[in-house]
PDB file of N, CA and C in Angstrom:
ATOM      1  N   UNK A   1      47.776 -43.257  13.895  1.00  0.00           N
ATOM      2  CA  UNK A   1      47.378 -43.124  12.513  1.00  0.00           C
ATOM      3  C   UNK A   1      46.112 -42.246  12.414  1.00  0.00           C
ATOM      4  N   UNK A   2      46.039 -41.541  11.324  1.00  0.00           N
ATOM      5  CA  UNK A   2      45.141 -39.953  11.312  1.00  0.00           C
ATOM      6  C   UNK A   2      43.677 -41.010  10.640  1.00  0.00           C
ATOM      7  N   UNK A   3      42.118 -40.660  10.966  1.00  0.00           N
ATOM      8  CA  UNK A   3      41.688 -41.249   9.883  1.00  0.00           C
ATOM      9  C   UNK A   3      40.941 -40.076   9.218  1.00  0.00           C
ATOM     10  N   UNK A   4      40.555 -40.966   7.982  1.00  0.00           N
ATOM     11  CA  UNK A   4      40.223 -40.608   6.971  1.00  0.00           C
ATOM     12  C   UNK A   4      38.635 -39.832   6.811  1.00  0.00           C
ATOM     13  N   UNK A   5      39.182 -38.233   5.865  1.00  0.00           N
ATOM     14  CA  UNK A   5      37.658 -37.299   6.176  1.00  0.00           C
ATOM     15  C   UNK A   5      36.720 -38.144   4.869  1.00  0.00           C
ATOM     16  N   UNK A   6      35.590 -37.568   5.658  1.00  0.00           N
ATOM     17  CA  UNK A   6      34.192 -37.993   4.324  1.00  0.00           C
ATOM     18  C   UNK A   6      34.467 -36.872   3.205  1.00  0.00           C
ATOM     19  N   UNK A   7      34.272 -36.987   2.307  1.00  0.00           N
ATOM     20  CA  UNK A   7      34.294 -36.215   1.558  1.00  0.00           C
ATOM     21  C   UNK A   7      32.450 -35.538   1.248  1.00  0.00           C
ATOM     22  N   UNK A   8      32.076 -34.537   1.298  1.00  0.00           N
ATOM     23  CA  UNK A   8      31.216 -33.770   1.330  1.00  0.00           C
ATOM     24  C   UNK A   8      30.147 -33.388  -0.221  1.00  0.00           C
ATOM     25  N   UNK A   9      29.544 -34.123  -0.223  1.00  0.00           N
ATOM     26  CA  UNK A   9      28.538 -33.460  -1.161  1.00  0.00           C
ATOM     27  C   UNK A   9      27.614 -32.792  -1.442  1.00  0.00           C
ATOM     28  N   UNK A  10      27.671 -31.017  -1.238  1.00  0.00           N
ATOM     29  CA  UNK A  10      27.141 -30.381  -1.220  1.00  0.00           C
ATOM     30  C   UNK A  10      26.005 -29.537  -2.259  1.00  0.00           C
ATOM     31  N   UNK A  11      25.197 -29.629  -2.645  1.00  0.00           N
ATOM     32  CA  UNK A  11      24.443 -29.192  -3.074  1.00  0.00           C
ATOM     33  C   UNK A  11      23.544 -27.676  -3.216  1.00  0.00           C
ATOM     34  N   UNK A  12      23.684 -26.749  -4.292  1.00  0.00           N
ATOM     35  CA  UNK A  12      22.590 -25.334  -4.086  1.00  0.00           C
ATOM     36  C   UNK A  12      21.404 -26.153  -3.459  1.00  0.00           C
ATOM     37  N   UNK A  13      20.695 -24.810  -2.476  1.00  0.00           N
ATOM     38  CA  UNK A  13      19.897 -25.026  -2.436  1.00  0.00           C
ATOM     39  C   UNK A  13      18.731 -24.397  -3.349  1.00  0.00           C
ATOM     40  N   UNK A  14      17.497 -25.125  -3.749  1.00  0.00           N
ATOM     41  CA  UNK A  14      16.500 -24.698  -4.498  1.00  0.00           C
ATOM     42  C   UNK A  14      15.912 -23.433  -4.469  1.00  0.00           C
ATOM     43  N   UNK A  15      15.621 -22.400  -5.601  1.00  0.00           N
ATOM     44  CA  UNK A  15      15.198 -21.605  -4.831  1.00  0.00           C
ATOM     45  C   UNK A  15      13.907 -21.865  -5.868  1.00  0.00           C
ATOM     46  N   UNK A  16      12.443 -21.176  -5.316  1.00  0.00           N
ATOM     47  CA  UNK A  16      11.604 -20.899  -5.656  1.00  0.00           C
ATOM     48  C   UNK A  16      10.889 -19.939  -6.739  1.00  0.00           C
ATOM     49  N   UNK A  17      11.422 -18.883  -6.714  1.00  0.00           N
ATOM     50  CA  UNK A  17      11.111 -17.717  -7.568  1.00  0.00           C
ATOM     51  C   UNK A  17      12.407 -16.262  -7.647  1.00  0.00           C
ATOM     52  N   UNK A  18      12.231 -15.611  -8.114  1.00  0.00           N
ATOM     53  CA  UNK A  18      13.105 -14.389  -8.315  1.00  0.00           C
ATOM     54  C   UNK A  18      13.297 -13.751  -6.863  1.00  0.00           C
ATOM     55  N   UNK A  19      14.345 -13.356  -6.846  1.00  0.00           N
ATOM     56  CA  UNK A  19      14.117 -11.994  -5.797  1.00  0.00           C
ATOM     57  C   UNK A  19      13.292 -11.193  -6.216  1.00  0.00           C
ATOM     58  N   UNK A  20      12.710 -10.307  -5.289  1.00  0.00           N
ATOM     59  CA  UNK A  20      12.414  -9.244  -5.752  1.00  0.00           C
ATOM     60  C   UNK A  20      13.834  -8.004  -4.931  1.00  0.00           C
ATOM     61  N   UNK A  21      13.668  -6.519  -5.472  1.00  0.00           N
ATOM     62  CA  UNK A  21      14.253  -6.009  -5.533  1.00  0.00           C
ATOM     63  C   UNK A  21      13.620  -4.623  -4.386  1.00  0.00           C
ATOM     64  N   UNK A  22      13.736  -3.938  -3.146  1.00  0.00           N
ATOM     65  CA  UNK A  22      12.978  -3.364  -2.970  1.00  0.00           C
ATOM     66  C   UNK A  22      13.969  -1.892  -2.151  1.00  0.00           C
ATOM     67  N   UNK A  23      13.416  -0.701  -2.399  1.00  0.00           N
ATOM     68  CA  UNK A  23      14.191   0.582  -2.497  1.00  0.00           C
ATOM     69  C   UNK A  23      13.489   0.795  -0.784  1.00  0.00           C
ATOM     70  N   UNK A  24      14.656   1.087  -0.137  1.00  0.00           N
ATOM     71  CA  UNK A  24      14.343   1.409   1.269  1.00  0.00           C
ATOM     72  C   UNK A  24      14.287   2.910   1.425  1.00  0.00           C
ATOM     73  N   UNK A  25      15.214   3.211   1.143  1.00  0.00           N
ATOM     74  CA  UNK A  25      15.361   4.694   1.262  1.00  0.00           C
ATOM     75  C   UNK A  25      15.969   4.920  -0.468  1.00  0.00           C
ATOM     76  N   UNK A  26      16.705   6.131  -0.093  1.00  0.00           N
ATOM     77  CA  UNK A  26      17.273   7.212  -1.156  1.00  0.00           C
ATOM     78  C   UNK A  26      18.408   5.880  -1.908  1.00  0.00           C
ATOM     79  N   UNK A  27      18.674   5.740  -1.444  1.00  0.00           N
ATOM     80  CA  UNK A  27      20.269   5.193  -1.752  1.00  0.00           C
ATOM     81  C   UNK A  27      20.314   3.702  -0.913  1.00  0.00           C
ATOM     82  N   UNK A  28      19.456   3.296  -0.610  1.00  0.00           N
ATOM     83  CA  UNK A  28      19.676   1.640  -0.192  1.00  0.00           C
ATOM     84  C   UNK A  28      18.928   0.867  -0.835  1.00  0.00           C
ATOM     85  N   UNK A  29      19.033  -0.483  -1.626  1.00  0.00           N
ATOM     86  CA  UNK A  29      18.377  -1.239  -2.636  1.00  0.00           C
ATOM     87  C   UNK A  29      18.539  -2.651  -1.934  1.00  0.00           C
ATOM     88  N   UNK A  30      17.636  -3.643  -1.117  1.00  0.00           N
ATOM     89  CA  UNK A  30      18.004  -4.754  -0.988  1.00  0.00           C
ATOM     90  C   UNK A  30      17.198  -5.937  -2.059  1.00  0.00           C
ATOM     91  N   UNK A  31      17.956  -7.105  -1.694  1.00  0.00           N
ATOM     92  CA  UNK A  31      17.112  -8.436  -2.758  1.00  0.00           C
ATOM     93  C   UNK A  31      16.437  -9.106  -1.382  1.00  0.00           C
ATOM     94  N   UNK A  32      14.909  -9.351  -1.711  1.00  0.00           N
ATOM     95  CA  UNK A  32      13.863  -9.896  -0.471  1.00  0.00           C
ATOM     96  C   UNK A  32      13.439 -11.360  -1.454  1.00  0.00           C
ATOM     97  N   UNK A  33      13.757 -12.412  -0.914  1.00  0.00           N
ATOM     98  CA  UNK A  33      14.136 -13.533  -1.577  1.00  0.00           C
ATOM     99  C   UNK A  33      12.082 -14.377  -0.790  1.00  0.00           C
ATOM    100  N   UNK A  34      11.818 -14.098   0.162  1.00  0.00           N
ATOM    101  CA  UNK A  34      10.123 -14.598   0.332  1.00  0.00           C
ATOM    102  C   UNK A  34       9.337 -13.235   0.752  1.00  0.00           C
ATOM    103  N   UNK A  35       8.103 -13.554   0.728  1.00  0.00           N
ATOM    104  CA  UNK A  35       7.228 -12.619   1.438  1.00  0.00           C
ATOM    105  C   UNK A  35       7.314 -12.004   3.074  1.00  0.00           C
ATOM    106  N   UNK A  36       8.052 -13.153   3.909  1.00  0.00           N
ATOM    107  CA  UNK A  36       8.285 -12.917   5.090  1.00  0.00           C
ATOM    108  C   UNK A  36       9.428 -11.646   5.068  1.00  0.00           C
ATOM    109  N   UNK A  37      10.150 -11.876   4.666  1.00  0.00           N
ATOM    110  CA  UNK A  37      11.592 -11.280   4.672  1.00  0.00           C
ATOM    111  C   UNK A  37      11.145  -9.659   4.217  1.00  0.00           C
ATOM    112  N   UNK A  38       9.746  -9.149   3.238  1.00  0.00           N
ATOM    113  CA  UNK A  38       9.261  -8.131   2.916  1.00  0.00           C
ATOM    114  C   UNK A  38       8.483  -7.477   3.727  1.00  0.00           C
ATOM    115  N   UNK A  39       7.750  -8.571   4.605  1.00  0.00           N
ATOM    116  CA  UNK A  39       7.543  -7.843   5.523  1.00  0.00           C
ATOM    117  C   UNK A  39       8.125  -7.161   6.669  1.00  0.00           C
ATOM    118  N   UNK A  40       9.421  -8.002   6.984  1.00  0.00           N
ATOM    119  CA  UNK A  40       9.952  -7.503   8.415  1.00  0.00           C
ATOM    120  C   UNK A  40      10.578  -5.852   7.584  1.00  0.00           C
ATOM    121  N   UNK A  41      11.001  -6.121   6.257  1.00  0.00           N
ATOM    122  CA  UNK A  41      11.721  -4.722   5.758  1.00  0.00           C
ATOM    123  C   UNK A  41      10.306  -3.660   6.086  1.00  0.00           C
ATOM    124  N   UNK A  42       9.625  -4.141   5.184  1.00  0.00           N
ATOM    125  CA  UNK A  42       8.820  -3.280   5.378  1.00  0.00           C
ATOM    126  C   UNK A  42       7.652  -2.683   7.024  1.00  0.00           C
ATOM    127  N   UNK A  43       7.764  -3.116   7.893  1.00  0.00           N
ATOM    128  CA  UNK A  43       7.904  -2.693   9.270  1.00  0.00           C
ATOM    129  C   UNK A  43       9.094  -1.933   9.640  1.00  0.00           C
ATOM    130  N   UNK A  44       9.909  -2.142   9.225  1.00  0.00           N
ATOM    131  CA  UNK A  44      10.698  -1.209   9.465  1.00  0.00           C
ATOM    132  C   UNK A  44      11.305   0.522   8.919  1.00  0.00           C
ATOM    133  N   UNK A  45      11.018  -0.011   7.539  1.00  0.00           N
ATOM    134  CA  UNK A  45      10.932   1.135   6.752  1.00  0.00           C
ATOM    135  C   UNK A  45       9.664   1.020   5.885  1.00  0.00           C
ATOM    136  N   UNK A  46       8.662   2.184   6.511  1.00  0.00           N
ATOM    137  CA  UNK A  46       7.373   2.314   5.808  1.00  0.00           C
ATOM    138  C   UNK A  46       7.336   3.090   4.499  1.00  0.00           C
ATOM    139  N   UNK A  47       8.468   3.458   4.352  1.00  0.00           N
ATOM    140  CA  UNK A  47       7.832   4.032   2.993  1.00  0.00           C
ATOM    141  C   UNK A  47       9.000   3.124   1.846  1.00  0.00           C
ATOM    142  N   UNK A  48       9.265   1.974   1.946  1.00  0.00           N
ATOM    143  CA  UNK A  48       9.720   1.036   1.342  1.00  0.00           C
ATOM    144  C   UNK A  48       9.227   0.443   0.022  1.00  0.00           C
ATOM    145  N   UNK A  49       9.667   0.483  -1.076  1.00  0.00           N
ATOM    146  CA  UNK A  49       8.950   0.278  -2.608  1.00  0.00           C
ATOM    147  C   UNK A  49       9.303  -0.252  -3.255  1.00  0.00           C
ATOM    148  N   UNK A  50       8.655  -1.577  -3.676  1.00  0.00           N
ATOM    149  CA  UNK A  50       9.073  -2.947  -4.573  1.00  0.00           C
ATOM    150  C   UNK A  50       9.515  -2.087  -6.122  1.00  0.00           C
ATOM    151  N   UNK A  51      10.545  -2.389  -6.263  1.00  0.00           N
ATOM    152  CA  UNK A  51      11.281  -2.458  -7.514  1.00  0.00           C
ATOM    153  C   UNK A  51      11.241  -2.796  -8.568  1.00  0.00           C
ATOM    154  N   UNK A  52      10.716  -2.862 -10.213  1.00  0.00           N
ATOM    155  CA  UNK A  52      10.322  -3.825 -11.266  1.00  0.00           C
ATOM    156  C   UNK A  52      11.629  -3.230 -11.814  1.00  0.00           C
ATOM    157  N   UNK A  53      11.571  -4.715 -12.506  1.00  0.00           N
ATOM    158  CA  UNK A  53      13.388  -4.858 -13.358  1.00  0.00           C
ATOM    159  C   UNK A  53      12.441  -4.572 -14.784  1.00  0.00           C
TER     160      UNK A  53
END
């Protein structure tokens, strides 16, 4: 006899504030959801520029 699954209650998780929006190059646009995540972009691409909606 098979048993029986839990059934799962999943929940969003919270988010804190907006993305921000930030222009890497010519033609690439990502969403940087904390400050950490802006920095690693931005180490990588230095001439990288926060976006206002």
């Amino acid at each position: 006899m098979a048993t029986r699954r839990k059934h799962l209650i999943l929940t969003p998780p919270v988010r804190e504030g907006k993305p921000v929006k930030v222009r890497l190059d010519s033609r690439t646009v990502v969403l940087v959801k904390n400050p950490k995540a802006l920095a690693f972009w931005k180490e990588r691409y230095p001439k990288a520029e926060v976006i206002k909606d």
